[in-house]
Protein backbone atom coordinates (compact mmCIF):
# COMPACT_ATOMS: atom_id res chain seq x y z
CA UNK A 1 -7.24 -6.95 -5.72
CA UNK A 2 -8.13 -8.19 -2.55
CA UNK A 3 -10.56 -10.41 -0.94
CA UNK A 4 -14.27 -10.01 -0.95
CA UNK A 5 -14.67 -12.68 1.17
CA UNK A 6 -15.74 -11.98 5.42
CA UNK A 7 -13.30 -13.43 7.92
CA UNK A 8 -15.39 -15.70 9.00
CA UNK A 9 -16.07 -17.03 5.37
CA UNK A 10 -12.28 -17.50 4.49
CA UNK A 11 -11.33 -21.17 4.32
CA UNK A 12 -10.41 -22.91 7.83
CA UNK A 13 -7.53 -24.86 8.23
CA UNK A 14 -5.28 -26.26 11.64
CA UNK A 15 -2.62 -23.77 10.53
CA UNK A 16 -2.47 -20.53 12.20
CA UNK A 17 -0.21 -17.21 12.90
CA UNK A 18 -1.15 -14.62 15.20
CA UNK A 19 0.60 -11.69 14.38
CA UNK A 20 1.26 -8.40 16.70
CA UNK A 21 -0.39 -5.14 15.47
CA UNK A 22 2.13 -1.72 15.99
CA UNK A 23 5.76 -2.29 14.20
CA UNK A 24 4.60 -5.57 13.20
CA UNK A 25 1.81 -5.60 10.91
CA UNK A 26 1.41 -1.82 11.06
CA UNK A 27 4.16 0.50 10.11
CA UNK A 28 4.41 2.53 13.09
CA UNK A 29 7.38 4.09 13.25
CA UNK A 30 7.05 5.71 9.55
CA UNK A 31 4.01 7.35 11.00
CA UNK A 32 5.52 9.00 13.58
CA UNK A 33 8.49 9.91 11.37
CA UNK A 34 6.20 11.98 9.58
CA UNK A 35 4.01 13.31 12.42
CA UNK A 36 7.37 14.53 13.95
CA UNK A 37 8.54 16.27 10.89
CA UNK A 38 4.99 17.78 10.87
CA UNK A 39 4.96 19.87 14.50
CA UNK A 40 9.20 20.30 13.78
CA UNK A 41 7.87 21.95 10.72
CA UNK A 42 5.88 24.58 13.41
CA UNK A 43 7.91 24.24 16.46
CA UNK A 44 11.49 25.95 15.27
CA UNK A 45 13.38 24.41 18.40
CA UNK A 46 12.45 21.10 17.39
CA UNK A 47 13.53 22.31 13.64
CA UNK A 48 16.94 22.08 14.83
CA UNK A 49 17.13 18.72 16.97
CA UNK A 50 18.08 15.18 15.78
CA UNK A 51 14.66 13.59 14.13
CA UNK A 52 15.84 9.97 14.96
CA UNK A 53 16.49 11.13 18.85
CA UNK A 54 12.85 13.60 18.66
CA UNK A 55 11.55 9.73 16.98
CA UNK A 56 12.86 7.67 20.30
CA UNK A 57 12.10 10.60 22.69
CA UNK A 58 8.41 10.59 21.28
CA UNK A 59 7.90 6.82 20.71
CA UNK A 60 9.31 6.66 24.78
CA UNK A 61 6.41 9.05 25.50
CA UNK A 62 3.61 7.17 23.85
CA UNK A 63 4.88 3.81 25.97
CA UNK A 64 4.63 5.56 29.24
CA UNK A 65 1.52 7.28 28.60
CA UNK A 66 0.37 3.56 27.82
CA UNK A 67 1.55 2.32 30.27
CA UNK A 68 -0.11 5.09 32.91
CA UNK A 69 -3.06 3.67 31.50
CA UNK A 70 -2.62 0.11 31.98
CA UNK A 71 -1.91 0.82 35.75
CA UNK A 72 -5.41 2.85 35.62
CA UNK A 73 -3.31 6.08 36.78
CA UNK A 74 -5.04 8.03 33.72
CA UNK A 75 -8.01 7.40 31.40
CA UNK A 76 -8.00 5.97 28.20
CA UNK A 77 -8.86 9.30 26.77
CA UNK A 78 -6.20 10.87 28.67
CA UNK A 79 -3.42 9.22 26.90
CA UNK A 80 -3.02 11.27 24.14
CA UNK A 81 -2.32 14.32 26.33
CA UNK A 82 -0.50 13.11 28.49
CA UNK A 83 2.05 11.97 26.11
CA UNK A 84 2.10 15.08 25.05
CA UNK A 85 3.26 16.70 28.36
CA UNK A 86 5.76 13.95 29.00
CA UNK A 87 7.38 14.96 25.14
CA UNK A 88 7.45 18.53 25.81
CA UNK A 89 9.26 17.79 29.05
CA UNK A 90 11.62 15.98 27.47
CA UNK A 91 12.35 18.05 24.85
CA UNK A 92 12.88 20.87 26.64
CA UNK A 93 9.05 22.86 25.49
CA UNK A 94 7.93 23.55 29.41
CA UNK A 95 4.67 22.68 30.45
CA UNK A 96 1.96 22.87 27.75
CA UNK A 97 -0.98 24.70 28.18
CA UNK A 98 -4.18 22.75 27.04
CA UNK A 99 -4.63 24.91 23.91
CA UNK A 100 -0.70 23.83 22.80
CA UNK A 101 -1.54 20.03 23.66
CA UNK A 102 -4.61 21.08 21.12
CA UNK A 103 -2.58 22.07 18.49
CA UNK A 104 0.26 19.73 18.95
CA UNK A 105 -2.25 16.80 18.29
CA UNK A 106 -3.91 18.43 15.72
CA UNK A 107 -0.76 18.67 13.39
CA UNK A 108 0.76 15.05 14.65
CA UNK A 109 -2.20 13.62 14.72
CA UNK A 110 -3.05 14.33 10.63
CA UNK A 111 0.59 13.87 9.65
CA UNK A 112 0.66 10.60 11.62
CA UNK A 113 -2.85 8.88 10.65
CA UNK A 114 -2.69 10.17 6.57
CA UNK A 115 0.06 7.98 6.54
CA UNK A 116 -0.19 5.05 8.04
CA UNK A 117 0.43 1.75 6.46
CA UNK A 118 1.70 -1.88 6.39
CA UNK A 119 5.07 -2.95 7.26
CA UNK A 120 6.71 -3.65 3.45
CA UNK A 121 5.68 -7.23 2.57
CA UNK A 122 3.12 -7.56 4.81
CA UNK A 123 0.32 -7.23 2.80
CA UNK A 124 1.62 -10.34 0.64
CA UNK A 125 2.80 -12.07 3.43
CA UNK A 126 -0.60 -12.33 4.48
CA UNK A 127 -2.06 -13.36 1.53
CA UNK A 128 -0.01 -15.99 1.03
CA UNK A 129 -0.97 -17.04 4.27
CA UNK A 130 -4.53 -17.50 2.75
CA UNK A 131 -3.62 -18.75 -0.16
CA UNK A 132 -1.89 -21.80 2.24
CA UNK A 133 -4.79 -22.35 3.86
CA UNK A 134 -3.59 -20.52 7.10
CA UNK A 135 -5.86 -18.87 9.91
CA UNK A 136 -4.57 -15.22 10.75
CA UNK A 137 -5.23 -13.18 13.96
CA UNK A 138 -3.88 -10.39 15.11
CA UNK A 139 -3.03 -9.66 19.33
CA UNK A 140 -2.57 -6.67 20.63
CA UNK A 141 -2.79 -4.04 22.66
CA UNK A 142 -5.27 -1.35 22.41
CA UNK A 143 -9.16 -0.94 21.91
CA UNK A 144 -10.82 -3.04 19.29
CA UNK A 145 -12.58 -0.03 17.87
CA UNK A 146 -9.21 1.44 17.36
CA UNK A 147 -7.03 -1.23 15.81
CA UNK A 148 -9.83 -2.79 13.92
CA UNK A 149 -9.90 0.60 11.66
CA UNK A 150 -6.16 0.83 12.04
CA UNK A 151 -6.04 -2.52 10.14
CA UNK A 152 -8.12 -1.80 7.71
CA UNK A 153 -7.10 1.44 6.84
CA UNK A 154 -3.34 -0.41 5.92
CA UNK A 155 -5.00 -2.80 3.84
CA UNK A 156 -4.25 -5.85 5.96
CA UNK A 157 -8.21 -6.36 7.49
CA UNK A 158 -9.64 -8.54 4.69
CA UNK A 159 -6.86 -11.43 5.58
CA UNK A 160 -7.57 -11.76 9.06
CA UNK A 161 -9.98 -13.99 10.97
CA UNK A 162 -10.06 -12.04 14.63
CA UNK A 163 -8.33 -9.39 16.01
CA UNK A 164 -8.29 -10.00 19.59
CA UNK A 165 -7.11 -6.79 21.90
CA UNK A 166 -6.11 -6.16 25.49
CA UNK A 167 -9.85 -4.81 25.83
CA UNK A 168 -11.70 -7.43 25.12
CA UNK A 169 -8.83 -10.01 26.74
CA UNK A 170 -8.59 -7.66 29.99
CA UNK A 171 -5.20 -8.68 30.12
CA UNK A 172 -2.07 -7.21 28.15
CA UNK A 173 0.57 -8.57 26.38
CA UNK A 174 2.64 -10.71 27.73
CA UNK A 175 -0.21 -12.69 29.35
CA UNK A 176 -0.45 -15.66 27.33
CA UNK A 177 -4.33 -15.47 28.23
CA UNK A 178 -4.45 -12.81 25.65
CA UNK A 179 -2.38 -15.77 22.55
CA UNK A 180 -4.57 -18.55 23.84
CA UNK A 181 -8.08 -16.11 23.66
CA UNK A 182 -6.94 -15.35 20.49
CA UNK A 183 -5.99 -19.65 19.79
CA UNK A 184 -9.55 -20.30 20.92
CA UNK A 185 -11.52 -17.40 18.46
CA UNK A 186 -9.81 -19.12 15.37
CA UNK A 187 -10.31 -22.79 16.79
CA UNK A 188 -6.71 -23.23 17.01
CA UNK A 189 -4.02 -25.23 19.22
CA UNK A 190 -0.72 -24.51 19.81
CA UNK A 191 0.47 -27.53 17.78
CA UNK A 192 0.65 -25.83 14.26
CA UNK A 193 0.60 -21.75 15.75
CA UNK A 194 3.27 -19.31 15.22
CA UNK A 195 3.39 -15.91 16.86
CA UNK A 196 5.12 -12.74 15.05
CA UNK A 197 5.96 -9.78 16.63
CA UNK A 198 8.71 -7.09 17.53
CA UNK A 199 9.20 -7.02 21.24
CA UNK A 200 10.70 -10.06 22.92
CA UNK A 201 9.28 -8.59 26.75
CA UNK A 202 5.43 -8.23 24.97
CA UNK A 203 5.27 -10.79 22.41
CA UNK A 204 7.85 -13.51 22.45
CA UNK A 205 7.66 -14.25 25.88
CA UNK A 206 4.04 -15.01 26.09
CA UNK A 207 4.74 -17.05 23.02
CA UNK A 208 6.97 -18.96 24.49
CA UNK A 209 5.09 -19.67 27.77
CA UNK A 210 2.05 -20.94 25.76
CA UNK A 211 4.19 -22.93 23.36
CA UNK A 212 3.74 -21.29 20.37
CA UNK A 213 6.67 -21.16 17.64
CA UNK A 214 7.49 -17.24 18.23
CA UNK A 215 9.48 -15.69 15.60
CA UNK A 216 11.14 -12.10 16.22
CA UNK A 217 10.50 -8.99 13.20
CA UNK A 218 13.19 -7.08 13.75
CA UNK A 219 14.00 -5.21 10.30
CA UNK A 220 17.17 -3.31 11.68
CA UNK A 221 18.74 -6.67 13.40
CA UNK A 222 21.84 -7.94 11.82
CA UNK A 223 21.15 -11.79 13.23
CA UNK A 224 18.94 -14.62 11.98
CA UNK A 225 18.02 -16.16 14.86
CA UNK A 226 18.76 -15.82 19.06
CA UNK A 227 18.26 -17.51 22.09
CA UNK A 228 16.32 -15.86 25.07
CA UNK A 229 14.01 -17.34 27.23
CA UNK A 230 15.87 -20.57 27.02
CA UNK A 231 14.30 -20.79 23.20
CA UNK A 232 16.29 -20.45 19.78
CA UNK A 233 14.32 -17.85 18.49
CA UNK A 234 13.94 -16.93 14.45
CA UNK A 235 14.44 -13.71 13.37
CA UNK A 236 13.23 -12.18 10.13
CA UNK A 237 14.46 -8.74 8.73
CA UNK A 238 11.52 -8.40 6.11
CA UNK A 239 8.25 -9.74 6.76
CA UNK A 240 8.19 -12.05 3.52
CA UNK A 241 10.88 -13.90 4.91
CA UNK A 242 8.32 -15.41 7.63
CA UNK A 243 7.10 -17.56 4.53
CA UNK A 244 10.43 -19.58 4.55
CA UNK A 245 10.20 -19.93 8.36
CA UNK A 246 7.11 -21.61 8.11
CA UNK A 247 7.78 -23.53 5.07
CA UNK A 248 5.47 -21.49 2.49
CA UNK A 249 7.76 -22.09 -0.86
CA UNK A 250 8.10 -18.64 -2.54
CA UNK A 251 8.63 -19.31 -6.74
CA UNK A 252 11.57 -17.83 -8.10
CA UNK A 253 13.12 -17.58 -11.66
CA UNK A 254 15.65 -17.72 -13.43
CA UNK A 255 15.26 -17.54 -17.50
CA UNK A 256 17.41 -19.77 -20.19
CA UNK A 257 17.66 -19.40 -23.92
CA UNK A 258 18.82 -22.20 -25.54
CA UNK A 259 20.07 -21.57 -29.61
CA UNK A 260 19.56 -23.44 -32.33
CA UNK A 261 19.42 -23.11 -35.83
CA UNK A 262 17.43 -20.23 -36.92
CA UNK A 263 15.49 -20.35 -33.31
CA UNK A 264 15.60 -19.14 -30.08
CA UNK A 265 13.97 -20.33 -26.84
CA UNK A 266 13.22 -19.23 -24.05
CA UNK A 267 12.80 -20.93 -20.88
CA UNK A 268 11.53 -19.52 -16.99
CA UNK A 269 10.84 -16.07 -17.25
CA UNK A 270 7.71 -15.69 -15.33
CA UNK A 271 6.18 -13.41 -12.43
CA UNK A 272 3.81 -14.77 -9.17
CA UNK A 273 2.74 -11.29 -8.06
CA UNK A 274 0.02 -10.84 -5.43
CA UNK A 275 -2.51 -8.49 -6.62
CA UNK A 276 -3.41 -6.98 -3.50
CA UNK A 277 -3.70 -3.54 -2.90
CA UNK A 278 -0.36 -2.43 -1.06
CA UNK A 279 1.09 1.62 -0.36
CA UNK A 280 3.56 0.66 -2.95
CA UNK A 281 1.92 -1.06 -5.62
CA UNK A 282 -1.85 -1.59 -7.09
CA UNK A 283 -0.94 -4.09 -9.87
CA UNK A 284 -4.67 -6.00 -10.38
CA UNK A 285 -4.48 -9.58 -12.02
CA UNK A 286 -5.33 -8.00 -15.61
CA UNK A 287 -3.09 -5.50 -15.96
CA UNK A 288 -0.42 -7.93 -14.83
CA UNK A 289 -1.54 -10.65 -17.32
CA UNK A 290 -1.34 -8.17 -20.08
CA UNK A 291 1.76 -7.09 -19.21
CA UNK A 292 3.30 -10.78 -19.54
CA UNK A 293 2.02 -11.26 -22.40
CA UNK A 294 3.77 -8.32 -23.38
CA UNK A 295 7.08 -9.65 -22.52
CA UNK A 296 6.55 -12.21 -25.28
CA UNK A 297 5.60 -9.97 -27.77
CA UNK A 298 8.82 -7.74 -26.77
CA UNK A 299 11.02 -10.91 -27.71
CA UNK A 300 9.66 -11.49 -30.87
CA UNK A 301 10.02 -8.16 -32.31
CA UNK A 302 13.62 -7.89 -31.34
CA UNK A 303 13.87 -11.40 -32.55
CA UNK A 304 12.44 -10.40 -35.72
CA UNK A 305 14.35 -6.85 -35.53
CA UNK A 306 11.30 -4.59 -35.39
CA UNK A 307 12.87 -2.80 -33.25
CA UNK A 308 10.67 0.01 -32.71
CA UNK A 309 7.79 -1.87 -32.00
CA UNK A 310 9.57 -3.76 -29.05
CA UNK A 311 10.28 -0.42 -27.99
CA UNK A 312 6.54 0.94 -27.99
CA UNK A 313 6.14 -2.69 -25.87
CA UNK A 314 8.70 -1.86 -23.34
CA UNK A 315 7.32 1.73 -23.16
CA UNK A 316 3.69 0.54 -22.02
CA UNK A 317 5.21 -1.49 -19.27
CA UNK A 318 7.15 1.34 -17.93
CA UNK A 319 4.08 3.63 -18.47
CA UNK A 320 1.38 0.41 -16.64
CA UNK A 321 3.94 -0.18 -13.65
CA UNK A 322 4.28 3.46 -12.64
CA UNK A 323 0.15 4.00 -12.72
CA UNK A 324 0.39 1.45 -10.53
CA UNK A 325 3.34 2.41 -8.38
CA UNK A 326 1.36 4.80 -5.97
CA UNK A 327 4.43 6.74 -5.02
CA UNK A 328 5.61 7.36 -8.97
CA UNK A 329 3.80 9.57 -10.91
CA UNK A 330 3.70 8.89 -14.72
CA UNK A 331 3.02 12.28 -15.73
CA UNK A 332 6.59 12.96 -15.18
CA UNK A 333 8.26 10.23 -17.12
CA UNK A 334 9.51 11.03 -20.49
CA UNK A 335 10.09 8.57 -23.23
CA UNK A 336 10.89 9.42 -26.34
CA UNK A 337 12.85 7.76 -29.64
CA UNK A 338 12.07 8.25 -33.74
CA UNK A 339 8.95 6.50 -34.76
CA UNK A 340 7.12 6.36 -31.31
CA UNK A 341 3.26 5.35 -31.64
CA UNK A 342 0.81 3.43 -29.32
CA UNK A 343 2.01 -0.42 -28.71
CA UNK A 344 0.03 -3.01 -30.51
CA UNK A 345 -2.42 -4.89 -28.38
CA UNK A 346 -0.98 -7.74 -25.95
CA UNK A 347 -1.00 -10.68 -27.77
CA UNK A 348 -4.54 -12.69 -27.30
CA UNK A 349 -2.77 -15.93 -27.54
CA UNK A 350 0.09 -16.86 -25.46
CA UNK A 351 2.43 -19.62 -24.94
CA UNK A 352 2.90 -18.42 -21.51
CA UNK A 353 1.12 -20.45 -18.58
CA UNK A 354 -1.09 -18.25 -17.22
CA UNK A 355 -2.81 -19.30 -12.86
CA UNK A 356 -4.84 -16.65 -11.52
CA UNK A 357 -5.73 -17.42 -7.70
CA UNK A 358 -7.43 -15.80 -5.14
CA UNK A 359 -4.89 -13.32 -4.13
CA UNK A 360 -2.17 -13.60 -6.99
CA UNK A 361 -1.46 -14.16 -10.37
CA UNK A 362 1.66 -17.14 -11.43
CA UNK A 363 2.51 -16.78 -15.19
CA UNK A 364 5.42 -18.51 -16.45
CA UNK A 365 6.90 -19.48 -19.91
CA UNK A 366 8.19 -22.64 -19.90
CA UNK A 367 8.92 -22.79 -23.65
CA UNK A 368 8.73 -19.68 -25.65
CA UNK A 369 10.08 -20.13 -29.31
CA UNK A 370 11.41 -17.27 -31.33
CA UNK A 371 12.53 -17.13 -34.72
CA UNK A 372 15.79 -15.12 -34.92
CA UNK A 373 18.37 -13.92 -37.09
CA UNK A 374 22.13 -14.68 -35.98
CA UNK A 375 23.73 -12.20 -33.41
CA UNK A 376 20.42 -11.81 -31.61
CA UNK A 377 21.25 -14.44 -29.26
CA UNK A 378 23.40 -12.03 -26.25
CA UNK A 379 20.50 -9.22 -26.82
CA UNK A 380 17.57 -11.75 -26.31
CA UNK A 381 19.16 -13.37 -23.11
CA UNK A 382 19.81 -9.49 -21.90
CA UNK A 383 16.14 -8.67 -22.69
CA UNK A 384 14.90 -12.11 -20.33
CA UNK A 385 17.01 -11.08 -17.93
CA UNK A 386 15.96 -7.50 -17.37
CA UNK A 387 12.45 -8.57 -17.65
CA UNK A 388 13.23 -11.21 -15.06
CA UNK A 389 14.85 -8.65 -12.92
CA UNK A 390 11.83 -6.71 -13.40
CA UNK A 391 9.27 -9.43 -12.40
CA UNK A 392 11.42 -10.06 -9.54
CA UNK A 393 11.60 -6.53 -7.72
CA UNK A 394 7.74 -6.14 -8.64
CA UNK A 395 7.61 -9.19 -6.32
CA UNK A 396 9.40 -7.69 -3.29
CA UNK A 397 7.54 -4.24 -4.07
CA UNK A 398 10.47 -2.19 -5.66
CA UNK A 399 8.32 -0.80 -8.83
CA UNK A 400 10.66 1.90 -9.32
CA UNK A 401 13.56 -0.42 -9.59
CA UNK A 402 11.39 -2.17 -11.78
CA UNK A 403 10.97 0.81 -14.28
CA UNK A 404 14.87 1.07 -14.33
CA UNK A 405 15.25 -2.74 -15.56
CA UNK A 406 12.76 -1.78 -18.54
CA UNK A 407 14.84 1.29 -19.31
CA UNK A 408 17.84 -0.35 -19.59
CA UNK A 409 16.23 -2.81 -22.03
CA UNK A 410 14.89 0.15 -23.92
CA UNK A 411 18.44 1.28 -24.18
CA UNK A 412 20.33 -1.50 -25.03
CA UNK A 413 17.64 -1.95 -27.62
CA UNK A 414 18.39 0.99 -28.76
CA UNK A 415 21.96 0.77 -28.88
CA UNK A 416 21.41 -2.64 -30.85
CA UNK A 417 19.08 -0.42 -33.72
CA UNK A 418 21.60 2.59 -33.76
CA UNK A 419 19.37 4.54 -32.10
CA UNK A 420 21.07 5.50 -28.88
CA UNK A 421 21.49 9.24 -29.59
CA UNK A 422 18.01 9.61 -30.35
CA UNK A 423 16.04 8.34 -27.26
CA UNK A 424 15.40 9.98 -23.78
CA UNK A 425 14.05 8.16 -21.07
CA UNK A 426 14.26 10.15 -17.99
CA UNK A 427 12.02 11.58 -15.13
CA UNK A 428 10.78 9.71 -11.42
CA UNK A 429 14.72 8.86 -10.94
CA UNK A 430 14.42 5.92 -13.10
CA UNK A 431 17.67 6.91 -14.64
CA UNK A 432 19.51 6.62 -11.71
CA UNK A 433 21.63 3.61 -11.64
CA UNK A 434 20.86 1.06 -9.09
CA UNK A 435 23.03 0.61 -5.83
CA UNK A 436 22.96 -3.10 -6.37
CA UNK A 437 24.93 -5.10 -9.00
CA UNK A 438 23.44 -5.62 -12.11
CA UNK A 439 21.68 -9.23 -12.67
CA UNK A 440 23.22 -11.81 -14.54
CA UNK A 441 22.07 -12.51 -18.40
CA UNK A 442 19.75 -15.20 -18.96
CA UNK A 443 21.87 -18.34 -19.34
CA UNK A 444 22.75 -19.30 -22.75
């Protein structure tokens, strides 16, 4: 769920981050993986060549054909071809004839564009931004007709106040006349302004000229922060982390169940999930309120042993998470155990403590009592901490990690009810165990 809000409508506030478009906001370089194995799919000499070297070869293209415009030695229009040319001459392909430059960027070109999206985390990033009361811009290269639709078509557009471009600037990154054009459309000063992007030469150093607080995305960098330009420079590996740079408090979990007597309770599982539209994930603020609520009723049923029922539960979540997961399709998930039928109704009342805002959804239950039989204790704190685990890798856009932590509730639920032999949970490689270590169990 996103915004319906203009730019120009969103609240103001001294805060700002301008943020660089390509391999910053925008996931470029997954693009162009899959333009590349588009035309290697139709070219067989290319078939047989390293994609990550045909990747560098053609990204090292684009950048001089850029920059051949920049210098006005060819059009704007002229770009596209002439990256062409300098790819086939580096691959070895000769000199293309104008009907081959045709084709070439007719099969790149719709490989490259139907799949274009945000940088992971991005879309949350920025709506936490918002949510904080931040202004967003984005600088960049390029022609404002072009990068406007760029951002919208990853989903990032309805965050931003201004995108301010090297067209309407007439001057390229690393000017800092393009940052302080771009200070001046939001009503900003340097004072409280950060500047993200990936290229130290084109975005840091402008940054740092202007005095901005410039922080490096660099996803395949093993550091966390470097000097250069004779400033200690951040540097974040996934674009959430900018939140903790600029001191944006992220909530995290961690479930307790305390025992006592004939009761259970359960303390801190909760979820604070932005609803926005992302290529991962289209979770809106209902379905993840019902889901929640879920989670509670889950806990009383195998705190009451109706076990079945807790398994229809778990079951819808699996079944609501991967219609949402965009790259998961439902259709091929199979769940099946003795006495399967449709899951009750979410509860309509709810001890959990329930915040929609503008751009998210916090739920969190601070004190959920459960009356219990003895021995239920270990599989209750298992259950809270799967479902935490599962709240937790919706919030850092793994769904289909998500869908394993519910089937290995299902199955230890299972297990618990002497059911193992009879249930089959398999399909969308949700039964493949994950590479990382499992969680720890709620604490008792």
């Amino acid at each position: 769920m996103t915004s319906n809000l203009p730019a120009d409508s969103q609240p103001v506030g001294s805060k700002v981050v301008l943020f660089d478009l390509d391999n910053t906001l925008f996931d470029h370089f997954h693009s162009l993986r899959q333009g590349i194995r588009a035309v290697c799919a139709e070219y067989a000499r290319l078939s047989e060549r390293n994609e990550d070297e045909l990747i560098e070869a053609y990204n090292q293209c684009l950048e001089l054909a850029y920059q051949a415009y920049l210098e006005n030695k060819i059009s704007y229009e002229q770009k596209d071809s002439e990256k062409v040319r300098l790819f086939f001459a580096a691959t070895g392909l000769g000199t293309p004839t104008a009907v081959e430059i045709h084709g070439f960027r007719q099969i790149y070109d719709s490989a490259y564009l139907g799949s274009r999206r945000a940088t992971p985390g991005s879309v949350e990033t920025l709506a936490r931004l918002k949510e904080n009361d931040f202004r967003v811009a984005i600088v960049t290269d390029g022609q404002i007709v072009d990068q406007a639709a760029k951002a919208k078509t990853i989903g990032v557009h309805p965050y931003v106040d201004r995108i301010v471009t090297s067209e309407e600037a007439g001057a390229a990154k690393p000017s800092p006349h393009i940052l302080r054009l771009a200070l001046n459309a939001v009503d900003a000063d340097t004072d409280e302004s950060y500047m993200v992007g990936d290229s130290l030469e084109k975005d840091i150093k402008g940054a740092i000229e202007l005095g901005l607080r410039p922080v490096l995305y660099a996803p395949r960098s093993s550091v966390s922060e470097l000097t250069c330009f004779g400033a200690r420079i951040p540097v974040i590996h996934r674009m959430l982390q900018l939140l903790d740079v600029i001191g944006i408090q992220q909530r995290r979990f961690l479930p307790t169940v305390e025992e006592e007597a004939t009761y259970l309770t359960v303390r801190g599982l909760g979820i604070d999930l932005v609803t926005a539209d992302r290529h991962c994930l289209r979770m809106t603020g209902g379905v993840i309120t019902d889901n929640i609520k879920r989670m509670e009723a889950i806990l009383d049923h195998i705190a009451r042993s109706e076990y079945t029922i807790a398994l229809d539960h778990l079951s819808y979540l699996i079944e609501s998470t991967a219609r949402a997961a965009t790259l998961i399709d439902e259709n091929k998930i199979t769940i099946a155990y003795p006495g399967r039928g449709a899951p009750d109704q979410a509860p309509a009342t709810t001890t959990c403590s329930i915040k929609r805002r503008a751009h998210s959804v916090l739920a969190e239950y601070r004190s959920l009592r459960l009356a219990c039989g003895p021995g239920k204790a270990p599989l209750i704190a298992f259950t809270a901490a799967m479902l935490q685990q599962y709240c937790d890798n919706l919030m850092t856009d793994q769904p289909r990690e998500s869908l394993r932590n519910v089937r290995s509730v299902i199955l230890r639920v299972a297990q618990h009810a002497g059911m193992t032999g009879n249930v089959v949970i398999v399909g969308e490689r949700i039964e493949v165990v994950a590479s990382d270590s499992a969680p720890p169990e709620a604490q008792l």
